[in-house]
N, C-alpha and C. Protein backbone atom coordinates (compact mmCIF):
# COMPACT_ATOMS: atom_id res chain seq x y z
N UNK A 1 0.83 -1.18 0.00
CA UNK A 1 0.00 0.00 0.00
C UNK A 1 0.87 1.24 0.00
N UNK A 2 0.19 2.07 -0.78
CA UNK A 2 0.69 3.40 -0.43
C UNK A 2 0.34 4.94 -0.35
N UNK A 3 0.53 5.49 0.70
CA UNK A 3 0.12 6.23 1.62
C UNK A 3 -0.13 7.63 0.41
N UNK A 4 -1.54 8.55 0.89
CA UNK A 4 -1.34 9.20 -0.17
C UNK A 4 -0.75 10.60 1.02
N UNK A 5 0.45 11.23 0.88
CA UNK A 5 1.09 12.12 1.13
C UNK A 5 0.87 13.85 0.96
N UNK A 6 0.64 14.00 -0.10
CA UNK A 6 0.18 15.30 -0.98
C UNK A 6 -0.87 15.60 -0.68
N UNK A 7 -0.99 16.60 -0.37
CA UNK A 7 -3.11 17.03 -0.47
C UNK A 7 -2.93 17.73 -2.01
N UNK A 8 -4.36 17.42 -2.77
CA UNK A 8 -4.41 17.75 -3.99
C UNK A 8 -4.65 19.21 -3.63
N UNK A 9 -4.58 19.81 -5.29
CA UNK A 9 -4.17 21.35 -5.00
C UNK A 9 -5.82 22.07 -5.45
N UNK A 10 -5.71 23.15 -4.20
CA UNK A 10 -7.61 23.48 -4.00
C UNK A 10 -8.22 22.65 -3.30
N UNK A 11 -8.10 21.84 -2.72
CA UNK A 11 -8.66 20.52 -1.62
C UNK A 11 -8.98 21.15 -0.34
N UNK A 12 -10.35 21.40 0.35
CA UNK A 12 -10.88 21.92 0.43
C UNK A 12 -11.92 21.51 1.54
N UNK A 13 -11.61 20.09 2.71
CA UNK A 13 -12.58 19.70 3.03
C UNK A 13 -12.54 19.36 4.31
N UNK A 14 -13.30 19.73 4.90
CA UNK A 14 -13.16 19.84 6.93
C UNK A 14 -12.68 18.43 7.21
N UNK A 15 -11.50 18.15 8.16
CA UNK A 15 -10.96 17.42 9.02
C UNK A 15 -10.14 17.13 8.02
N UNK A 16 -9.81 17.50 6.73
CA UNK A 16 -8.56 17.09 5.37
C UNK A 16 -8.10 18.10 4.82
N UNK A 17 -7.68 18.64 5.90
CA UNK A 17 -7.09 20.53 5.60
C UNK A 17 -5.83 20.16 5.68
N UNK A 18 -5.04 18.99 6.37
CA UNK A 18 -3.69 19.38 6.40
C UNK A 18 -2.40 19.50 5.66
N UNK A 19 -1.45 20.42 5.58
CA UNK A 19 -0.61 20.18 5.22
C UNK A 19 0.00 18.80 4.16
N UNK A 20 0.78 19.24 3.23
CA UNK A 20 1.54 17.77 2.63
C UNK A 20 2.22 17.03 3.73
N UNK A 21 2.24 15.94 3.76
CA UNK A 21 3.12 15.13 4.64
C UNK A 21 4.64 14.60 4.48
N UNK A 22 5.55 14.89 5.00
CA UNK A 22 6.88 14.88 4.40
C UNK A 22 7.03 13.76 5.33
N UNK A 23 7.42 12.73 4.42
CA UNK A 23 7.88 11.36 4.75
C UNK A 23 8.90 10.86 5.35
N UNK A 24 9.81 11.94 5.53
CA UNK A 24 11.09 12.18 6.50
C UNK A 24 11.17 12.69 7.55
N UNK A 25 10.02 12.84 7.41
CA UNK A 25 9.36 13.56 9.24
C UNK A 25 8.77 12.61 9.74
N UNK A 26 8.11 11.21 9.52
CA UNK A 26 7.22 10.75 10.34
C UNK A 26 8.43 9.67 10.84
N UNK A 27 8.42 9.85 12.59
CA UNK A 27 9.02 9.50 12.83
C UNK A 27 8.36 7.84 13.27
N UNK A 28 9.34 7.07 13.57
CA UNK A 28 9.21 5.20 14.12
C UNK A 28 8.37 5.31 14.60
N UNK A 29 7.06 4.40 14.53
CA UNK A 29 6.98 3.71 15.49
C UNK A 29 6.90 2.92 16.36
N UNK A 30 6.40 2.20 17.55
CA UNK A 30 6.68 1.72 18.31
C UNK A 30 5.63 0.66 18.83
N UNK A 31 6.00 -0.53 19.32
CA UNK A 31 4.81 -1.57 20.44
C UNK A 31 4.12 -0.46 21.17
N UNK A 32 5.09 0.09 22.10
CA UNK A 32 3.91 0.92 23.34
C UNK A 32 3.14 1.78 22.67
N UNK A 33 3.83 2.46 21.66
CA UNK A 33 2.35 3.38 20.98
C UNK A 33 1.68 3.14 20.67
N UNK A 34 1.62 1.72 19.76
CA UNK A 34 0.80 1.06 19.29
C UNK A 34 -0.50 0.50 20.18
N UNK A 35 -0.23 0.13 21.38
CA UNK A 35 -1.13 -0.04 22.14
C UNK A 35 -1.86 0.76 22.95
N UNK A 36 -0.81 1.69 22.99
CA UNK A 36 -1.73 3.22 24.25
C UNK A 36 -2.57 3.58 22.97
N UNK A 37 -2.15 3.92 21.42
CA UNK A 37 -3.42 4.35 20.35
C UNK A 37 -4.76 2.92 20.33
N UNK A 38 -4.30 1.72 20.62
CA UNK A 38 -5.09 0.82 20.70
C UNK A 38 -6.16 0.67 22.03
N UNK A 39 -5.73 1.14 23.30
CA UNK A 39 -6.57 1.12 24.43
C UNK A 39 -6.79 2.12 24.41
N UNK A 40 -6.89 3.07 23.73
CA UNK A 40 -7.33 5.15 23.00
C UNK A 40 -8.44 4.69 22.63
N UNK A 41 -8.73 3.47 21.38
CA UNK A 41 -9.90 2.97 20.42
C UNK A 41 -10.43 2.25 21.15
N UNK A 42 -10.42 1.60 21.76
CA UNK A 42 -11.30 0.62 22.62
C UNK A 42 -11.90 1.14 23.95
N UNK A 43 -11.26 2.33 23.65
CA UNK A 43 -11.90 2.99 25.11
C UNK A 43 -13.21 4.02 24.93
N UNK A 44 -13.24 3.93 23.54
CA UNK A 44 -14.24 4.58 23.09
C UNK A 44 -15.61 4.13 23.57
N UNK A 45 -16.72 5.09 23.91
CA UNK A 45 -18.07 4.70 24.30
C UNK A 45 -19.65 4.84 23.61
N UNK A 46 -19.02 5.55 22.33
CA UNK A 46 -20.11 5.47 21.34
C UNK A 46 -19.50 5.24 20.15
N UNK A 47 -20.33 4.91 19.55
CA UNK A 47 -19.78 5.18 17.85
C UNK A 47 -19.11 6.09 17.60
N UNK A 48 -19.80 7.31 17.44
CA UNK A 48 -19.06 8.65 17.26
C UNK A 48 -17.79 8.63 17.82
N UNK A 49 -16.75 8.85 19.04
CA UNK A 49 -15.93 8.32 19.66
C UNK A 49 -15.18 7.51 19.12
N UNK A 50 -15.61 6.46 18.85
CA UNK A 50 -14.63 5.29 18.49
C UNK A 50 -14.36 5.66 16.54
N UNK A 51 -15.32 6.46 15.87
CA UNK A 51 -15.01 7.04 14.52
C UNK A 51 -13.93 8.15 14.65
N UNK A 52 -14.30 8.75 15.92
CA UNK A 52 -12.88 10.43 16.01
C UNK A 52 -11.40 9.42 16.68
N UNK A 53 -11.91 8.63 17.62
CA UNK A 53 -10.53 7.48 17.36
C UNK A 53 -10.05 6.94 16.71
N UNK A 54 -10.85 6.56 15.74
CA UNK A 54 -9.96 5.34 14.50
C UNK A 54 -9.44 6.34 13.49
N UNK A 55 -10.33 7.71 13.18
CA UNK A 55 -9.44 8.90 12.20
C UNK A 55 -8.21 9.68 13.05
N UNK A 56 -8.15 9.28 14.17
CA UNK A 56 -7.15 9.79 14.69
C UNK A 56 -5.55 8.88 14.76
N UNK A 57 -5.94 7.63 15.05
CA UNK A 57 -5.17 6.57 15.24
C UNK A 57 -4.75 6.14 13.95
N UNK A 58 -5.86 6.04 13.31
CA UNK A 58 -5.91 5.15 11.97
C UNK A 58 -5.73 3.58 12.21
N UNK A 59 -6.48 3.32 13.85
CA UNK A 59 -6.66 1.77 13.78
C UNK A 59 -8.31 1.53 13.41
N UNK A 60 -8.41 0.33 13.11
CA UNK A 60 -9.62 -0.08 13.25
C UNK A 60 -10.02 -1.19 14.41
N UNK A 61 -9.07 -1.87 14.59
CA UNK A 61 -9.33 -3.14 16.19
C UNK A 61 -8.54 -3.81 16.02
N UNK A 62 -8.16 -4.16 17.27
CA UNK A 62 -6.65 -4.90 17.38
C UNK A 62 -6.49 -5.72 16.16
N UNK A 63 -5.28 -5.88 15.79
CA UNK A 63 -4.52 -6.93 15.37
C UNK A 63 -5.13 -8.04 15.47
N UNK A 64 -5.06 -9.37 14.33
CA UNK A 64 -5.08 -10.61 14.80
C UNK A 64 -3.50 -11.01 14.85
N UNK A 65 -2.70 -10.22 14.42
CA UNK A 65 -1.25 -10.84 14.72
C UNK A 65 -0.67 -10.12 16.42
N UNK A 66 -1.79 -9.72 16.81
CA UNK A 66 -1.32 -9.49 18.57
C UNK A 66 -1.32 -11.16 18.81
N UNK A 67 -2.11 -11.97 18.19
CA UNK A 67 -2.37 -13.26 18.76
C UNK A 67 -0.87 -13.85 18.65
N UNK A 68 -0.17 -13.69 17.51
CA UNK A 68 1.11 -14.24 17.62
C UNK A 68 1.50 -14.38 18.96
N UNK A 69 2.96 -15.51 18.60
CA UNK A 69 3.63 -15.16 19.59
C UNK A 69 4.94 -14.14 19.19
N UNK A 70 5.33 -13.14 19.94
CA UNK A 70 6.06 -11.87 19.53
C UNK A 70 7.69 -12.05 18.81
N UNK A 71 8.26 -13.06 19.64
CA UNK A 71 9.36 -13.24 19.50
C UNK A 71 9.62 -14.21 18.16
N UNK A 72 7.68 -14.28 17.45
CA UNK A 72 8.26 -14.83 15.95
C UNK A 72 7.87 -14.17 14.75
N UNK A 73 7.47 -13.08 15.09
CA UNK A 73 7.36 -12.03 13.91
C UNK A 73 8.00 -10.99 14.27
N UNK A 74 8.19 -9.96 12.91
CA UNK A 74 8.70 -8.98 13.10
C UNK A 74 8.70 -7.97 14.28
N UNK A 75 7.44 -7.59 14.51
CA UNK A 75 7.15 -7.01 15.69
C UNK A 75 5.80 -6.08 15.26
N UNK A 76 5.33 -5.65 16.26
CA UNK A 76 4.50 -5.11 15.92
C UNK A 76 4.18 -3.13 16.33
N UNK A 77 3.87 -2.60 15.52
CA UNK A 77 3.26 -2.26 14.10
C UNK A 77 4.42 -2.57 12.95
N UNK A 78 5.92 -2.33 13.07
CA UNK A 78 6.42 -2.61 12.18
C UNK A 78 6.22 -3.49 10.93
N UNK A 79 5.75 -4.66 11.06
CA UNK A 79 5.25 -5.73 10.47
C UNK A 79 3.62 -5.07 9.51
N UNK A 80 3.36 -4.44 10.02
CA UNK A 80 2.05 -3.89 8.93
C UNK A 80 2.16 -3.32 8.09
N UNK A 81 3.74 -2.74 7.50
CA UNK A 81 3.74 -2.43 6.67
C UNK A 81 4.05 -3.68 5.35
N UNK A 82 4.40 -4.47 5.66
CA UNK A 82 4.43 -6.27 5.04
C UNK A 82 3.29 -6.91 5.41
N UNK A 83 2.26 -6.83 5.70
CA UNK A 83 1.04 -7.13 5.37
C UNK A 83 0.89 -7.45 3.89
N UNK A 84 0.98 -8.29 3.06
CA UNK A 84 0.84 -8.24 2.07
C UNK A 84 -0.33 -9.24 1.73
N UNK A 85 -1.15 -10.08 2.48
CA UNK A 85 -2.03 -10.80 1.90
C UNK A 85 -3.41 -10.11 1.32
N UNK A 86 -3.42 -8.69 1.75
CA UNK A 86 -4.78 -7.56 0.65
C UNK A 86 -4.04 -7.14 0.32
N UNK A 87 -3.20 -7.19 -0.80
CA UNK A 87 -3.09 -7.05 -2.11
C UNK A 87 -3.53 -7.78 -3.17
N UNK A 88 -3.91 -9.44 -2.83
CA UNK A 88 -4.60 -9.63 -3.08
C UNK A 88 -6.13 -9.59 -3.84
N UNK A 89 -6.59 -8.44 -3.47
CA UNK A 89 -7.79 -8.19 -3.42
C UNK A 89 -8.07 -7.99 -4.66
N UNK A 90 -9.74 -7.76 -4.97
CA UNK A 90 -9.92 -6.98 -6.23
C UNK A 90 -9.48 -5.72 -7.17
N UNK A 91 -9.25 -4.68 -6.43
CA UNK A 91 -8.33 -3.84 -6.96
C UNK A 91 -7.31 -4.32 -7.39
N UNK A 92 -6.41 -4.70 -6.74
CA UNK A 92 -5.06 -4.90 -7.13
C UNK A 92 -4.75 -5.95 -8.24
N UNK A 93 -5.94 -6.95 -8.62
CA UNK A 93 -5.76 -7.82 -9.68
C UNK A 93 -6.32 -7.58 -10.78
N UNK A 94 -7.30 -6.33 -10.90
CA UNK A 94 -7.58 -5.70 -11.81
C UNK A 94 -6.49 -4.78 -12.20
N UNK A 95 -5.65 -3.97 -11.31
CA UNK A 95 -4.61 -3.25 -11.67
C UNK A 95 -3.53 -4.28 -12.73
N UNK A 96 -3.22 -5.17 -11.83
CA UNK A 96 -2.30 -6.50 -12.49
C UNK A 96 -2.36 -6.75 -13.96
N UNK A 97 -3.68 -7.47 -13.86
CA UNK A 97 -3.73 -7.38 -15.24
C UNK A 97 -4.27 -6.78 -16.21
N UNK A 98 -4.60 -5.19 -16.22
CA UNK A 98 -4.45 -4.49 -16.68
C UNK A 98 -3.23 -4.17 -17.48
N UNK A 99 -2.40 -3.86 -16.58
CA UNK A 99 -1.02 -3.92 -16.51
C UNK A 99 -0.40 -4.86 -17.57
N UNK A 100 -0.79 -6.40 -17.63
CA UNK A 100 -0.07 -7.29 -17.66
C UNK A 100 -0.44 -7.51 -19.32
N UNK A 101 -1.95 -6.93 -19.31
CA UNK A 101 -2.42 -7.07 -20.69
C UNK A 101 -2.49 -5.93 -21.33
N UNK A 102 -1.61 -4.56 -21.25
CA UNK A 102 -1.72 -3.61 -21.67
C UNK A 102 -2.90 -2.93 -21.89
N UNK A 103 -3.61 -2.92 -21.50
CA UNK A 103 -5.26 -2.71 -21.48
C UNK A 103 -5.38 -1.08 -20.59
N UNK A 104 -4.54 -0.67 -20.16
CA UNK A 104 -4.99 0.39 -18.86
C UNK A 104 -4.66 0.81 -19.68
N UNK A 105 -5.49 2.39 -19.23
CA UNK A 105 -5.57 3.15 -20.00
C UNK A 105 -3.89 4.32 -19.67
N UNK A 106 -4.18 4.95 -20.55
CA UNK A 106 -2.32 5.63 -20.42
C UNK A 106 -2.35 7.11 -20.88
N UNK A 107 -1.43 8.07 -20.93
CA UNK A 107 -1.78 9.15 -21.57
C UNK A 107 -1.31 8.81 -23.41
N UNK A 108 -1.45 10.18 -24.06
CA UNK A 108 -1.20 9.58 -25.16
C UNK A 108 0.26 9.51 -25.77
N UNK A 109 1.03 10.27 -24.98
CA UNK A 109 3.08 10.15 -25.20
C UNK A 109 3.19 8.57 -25.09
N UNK A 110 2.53 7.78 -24.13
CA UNK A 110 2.95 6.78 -23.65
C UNK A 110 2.61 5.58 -24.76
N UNK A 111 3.68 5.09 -25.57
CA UNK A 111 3.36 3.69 -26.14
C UNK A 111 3.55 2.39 -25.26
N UNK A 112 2.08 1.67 -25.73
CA UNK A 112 2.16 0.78 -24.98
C UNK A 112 2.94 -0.58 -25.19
N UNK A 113 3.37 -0.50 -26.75
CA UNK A 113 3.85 -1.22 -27.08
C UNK A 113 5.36 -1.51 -26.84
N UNK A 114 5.64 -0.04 -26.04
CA UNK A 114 7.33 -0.26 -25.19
C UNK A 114 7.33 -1.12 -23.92
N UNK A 115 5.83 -1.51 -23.53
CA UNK A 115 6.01 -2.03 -22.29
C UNK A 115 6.49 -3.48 -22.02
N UNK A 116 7.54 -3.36 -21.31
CA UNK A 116 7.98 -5.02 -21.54
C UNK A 116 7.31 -5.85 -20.10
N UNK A 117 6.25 -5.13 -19.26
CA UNK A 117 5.75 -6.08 -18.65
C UNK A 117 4.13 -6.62 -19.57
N UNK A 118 3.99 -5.98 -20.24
CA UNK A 118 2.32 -6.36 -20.61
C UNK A 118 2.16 -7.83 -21.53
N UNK A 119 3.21 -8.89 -20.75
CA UNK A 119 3.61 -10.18 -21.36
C UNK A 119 1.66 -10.97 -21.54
N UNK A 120 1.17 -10.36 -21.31
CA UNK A 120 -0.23 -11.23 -21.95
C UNK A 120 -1.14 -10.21 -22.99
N UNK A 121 -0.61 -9.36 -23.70
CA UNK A 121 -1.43 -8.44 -24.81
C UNK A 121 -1.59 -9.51 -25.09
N UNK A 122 -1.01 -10.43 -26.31
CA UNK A 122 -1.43 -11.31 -27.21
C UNK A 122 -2.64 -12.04 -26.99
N UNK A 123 -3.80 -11.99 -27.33
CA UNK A 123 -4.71 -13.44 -27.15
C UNK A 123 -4.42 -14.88 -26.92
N UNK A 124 -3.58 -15.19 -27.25
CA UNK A 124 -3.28 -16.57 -27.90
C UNK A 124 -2.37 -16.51 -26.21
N UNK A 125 -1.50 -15.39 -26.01
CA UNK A 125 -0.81 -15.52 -24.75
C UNK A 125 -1.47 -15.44 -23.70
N UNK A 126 -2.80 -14.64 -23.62
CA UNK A 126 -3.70 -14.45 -22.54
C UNK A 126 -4.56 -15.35 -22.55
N UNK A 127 -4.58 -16.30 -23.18
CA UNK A 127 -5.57 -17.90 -23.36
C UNK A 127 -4.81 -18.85 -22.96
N UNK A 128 -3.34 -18.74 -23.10
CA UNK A 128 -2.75 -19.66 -22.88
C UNK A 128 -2.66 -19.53 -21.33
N UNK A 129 -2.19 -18.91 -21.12
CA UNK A 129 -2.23 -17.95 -19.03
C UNK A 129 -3.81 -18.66 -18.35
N UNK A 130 -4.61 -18.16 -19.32
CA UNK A 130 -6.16 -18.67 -18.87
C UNK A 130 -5.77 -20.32 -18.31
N UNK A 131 -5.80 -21.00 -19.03
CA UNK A 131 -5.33 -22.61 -19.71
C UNK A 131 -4.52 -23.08 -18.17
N UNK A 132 -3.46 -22.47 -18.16
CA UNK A 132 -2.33 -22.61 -17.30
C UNK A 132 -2.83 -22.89 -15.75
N UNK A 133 -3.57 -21.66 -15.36
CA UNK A 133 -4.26 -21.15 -14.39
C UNK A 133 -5.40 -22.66 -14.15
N UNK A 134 -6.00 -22.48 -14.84
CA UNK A 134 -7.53 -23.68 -15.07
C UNK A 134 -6.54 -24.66 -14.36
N UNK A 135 -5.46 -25.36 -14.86
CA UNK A 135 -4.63 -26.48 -14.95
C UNK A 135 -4.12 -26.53 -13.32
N UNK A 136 -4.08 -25.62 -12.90
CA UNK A 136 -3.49 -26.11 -11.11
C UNK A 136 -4.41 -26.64 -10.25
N UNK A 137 -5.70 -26.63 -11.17
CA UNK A 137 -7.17 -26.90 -9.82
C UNK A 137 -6.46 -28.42 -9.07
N UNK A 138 -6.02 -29.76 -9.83
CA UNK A 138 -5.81 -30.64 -8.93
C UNK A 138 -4.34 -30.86 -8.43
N UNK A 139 -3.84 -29.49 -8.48
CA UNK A 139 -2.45 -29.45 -7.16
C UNK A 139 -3.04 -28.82 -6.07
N UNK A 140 -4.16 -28.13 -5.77
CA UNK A 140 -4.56 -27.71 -4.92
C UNK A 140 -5.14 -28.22 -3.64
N UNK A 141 -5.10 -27.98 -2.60
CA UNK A 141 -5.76 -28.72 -1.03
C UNK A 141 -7.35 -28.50 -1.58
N UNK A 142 -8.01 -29.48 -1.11
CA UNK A 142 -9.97 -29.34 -0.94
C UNK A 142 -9.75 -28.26 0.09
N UNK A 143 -8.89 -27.57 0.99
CA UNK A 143 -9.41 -26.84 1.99
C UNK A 143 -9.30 -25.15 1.14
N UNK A 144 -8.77 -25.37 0.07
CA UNK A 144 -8.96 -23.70 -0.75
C UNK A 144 -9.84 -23.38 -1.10
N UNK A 145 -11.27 -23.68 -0.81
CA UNK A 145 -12.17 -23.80 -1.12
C UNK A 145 -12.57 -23.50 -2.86
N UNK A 146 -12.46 -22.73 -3.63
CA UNK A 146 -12.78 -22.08 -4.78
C UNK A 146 -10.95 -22.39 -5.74
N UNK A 147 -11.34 -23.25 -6.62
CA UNK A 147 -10.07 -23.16 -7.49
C UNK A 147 -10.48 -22.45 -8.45
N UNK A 148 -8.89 -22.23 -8.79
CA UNK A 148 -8.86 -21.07 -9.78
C UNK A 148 -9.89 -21.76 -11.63
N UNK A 149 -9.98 -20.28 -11.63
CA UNK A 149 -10.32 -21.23 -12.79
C UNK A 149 -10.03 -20.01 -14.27
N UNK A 150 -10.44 -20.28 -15.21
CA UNK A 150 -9.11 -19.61 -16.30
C UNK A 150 -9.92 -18.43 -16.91
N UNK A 151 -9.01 -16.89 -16.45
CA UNK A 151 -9.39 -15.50 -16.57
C UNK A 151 -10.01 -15.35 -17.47
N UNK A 152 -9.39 -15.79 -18.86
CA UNK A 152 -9.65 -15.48 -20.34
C UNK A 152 -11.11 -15.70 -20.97
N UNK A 153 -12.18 -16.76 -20.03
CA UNK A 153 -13.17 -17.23 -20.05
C UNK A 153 -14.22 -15.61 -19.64
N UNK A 154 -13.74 -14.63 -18.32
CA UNK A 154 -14.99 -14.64 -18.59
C UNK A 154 -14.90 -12.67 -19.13
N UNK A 155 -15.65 -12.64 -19.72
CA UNK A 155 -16.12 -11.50 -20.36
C UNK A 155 -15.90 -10.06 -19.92
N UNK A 156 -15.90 -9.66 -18.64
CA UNK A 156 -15.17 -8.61 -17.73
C UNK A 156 -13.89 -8.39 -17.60
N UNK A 157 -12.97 -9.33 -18.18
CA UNK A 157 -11.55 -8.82 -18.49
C UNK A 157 -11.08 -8.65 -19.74
C-alpha cells in the first residue's frame, strides 16, 4: 500500500485541511504506541468516539497478529507495513492485469507497445495464461475452497 502524502491542490474539506506530509518527518513507530493508540480505540463509548478514534489513530481493532507469539514475527506495528495478503484483493488484480495485458488506460506520449511487462497483450498468450491457471485446480488442497479457474473465459476482463 501506499500512503497518499500530498493534499491535492484546491482541496478543500473539513478534518482534510492538512498540510503535505513529508515522509522524513514521520518518525518510528513503536509496540507501546501502538497499544496506548489501541486502548485510545477501545476505550471509546459510542460510535461517534470510536469514529474520532480510529481517524485519529488510523486503527480499526486490534490486530489478529497481537495473537502471535512476539518473538516470531517482526514485531508489531512494524510488520504492517508487510502485510501483504490484501493485495490480493480486487483492486489490485484488476490493476495486475491491466497492466499485464496492456489494457490500462495511459496518456497519449505513452506507447504501450514499449512495455515489456504487458507479457499477456497477445490473445493466444492471454488464453494460454487462462489454460495454465484452469490447470493447477488438482495441485490444490480441498481446503482452498474455490479453485482457480481460467481468466480469459470470462467477459469482464
Amino acid at each position: 500500500y501506499y500512503p497518499v502524502l500530498l493534499k491535492p491542490n484546491k482541496y478543500d474539506v473539513s478534518g482534510c485541511t492538512h498540510d503535505d506530509v513529508d515522509v522524513y518527518e514521520i518518525g518510528p513507530s513503536t509496540l507501546e504506541s501502538y497499544v496506548q493508540q489501541l486502548y485510545y480505540l477501545l476505550g471509546a463509548q459510542t460510535q461517534k468516539e470510536y469514529e474520532s478514534c480510529h481517524l485519529e489513530t488510523g486503527i480499526v481493532s486490534p490486530s489478529i497478529l497481537l495473537g502471535l507469539q512476539p518473538q516470531l514475527i517482526l514485531g508489531i506495528p512494524e510488520c504492517f507495513s508487510l502485510e501483504m495478503m490484501h493485495l490480493s484483493g480486487a483492486n489490485m488484480a484488476a490493476l495486475w492485469l491491466d497492466l499485464w495485458r496492456g489494457t490500462i488506460e495511459c496518456v497519449l506520449m505513452d506507447n504501450k507497445t514499449n512495455w515489456h511487462w504487458s507479457v499477456l497483450r497477445e490473445q493466444c498468450k492471454w488464453e494460454e495464461h487462462g489454460c495454465a491457471i484452469a490447470a493447477c485446480k488438482p495441485y490444490l488442497p480441498g481446503s482452498f475452497n474455490v479453485a482457480p479457474c481460467d481468466p480469459s473465459l470470462h467477459a469482464n476482463l
